[in-house]
Protein backbone atom coordinates (compact mmCIF):
# COMPACT_ATOMS: atom_id res chain seq x y z
CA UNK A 1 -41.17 23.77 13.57
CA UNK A 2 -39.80 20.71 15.52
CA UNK A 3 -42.53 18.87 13.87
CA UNK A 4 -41.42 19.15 10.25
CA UNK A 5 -37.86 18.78 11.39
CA UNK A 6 -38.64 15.86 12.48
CA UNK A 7 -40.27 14.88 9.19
CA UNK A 8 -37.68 15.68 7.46
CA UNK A 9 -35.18 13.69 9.63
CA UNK A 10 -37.92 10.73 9.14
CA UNK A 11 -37.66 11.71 5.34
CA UNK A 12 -33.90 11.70 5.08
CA UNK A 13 -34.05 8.13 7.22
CA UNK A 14 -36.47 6.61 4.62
CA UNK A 15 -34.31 7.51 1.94
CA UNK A 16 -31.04 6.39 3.20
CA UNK A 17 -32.73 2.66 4.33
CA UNK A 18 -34.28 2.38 0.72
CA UNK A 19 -30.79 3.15 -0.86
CA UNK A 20 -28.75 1.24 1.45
CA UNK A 21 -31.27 -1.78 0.66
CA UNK A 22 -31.12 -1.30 -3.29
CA UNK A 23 -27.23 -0.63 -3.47
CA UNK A 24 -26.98 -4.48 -1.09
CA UNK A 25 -29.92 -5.92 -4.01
CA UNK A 26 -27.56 -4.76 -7.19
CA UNK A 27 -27.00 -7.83 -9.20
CA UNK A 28 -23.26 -8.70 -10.14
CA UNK A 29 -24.60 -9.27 -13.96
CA UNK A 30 -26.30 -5.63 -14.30
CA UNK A 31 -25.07 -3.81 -17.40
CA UNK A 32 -22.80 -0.91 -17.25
CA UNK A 33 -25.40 1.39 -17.73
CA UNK A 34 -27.47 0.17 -14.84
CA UNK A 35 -24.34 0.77 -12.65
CA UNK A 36 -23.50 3.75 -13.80
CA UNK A 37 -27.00 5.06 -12.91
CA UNK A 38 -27.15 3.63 -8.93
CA UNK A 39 -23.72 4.82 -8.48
CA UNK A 40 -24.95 8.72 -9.84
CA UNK A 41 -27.95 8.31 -7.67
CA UNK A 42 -25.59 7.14 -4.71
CA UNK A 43 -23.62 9.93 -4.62
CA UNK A 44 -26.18 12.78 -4.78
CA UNK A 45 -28.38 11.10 -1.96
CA UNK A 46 -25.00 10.44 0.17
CA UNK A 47 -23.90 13.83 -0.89
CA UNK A 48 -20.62 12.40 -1.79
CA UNK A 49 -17.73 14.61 -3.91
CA UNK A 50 -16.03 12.84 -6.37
CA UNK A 51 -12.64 13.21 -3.94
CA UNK A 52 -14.68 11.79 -1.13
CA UNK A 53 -15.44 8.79 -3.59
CA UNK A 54 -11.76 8.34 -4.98
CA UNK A 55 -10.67 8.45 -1.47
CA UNK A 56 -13.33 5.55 -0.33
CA UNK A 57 -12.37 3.52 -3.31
CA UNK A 58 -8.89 4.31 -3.50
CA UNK A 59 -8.93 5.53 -6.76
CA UNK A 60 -8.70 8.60 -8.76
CA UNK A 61 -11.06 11.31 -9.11
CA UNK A 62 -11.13 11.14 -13.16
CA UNK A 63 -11.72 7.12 -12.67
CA UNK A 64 -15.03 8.42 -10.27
CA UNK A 65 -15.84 11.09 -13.32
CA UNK A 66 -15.76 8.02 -15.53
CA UNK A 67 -18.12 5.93 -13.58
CA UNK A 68 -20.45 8.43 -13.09
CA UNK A 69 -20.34 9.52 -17.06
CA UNK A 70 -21.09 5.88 -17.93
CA UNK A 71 -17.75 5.71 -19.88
CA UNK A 72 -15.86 3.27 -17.54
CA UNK A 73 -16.94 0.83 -14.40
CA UNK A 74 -15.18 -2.01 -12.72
CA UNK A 75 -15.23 -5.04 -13.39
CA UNK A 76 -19.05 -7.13 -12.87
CA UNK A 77 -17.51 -8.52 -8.98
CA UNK A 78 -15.75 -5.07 -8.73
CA UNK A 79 -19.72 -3.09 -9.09
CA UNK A 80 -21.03 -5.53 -6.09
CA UNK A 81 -18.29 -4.30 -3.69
CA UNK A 82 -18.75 -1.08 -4.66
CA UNK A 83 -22.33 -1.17 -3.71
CA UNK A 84 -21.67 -2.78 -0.55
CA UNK A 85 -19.28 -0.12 0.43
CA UNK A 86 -21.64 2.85 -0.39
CA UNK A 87 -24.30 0.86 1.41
CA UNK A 88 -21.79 0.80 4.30
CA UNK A 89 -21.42 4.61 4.07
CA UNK A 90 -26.01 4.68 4.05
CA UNK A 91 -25.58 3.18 7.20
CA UNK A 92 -23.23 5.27 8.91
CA UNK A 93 -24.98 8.04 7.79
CA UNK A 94 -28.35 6.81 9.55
CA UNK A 95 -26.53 5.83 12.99
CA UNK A 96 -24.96 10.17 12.72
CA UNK A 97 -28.77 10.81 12.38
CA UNK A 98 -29.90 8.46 15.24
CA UNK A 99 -27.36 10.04 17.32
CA UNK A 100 -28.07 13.65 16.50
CA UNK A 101 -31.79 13.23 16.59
CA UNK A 102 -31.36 11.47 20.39
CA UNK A 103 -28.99 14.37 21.58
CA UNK A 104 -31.78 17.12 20.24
């Protein structure tokens, strides 16, 4: 049992790296479309709510429904920043795993 806890912990690590790498990559010039994509797949693998978004971006929960609909996204600059902060929130996510899976 410890042993596939541990592979899924190794699992769930993978995961978060690859995202946090490919939300850093996303290129400033990507259509809307593209964004509107990563930013759905961002928020199920960070098992974000769309409050816990609005209140990250400081913005309101029908602008998050709009992103993630494809019928609205910031501004080209805006989408890189965005990125970077849910690459930030990978990242935090991996040290709380480092520091659970040391204390077990």
């Amino acid at each position: 049992m410890a042993t596939a806890y541990a592979e899924r912990i190794d699992e769930r690590v993978d995961v978060l790296e690859t995202l946090a790498e490919d939300l850093r990559a996303f290129p400033e010039a990507a259509p809307r479309a593209e964004f509107t994509r990563q930013f759905k797949v961002a928020q199920l693998i960070l098992e974000l709510t769309d409050e816990d978004l609005a209140q990250l971006f400081q913005i309101s929960r029908p602008t998050v429904g709009r992103w993630r609909n494809g019928d609205a996204a910031p501004h080209p600059i805006g989408r890189k920043a965005v990125f970077h902060s849910l690459a930030k929130v990978a990242k935090d996510k991996l040290k709380a795993i480092g520091r659970y899976a040391q204390a077990a």
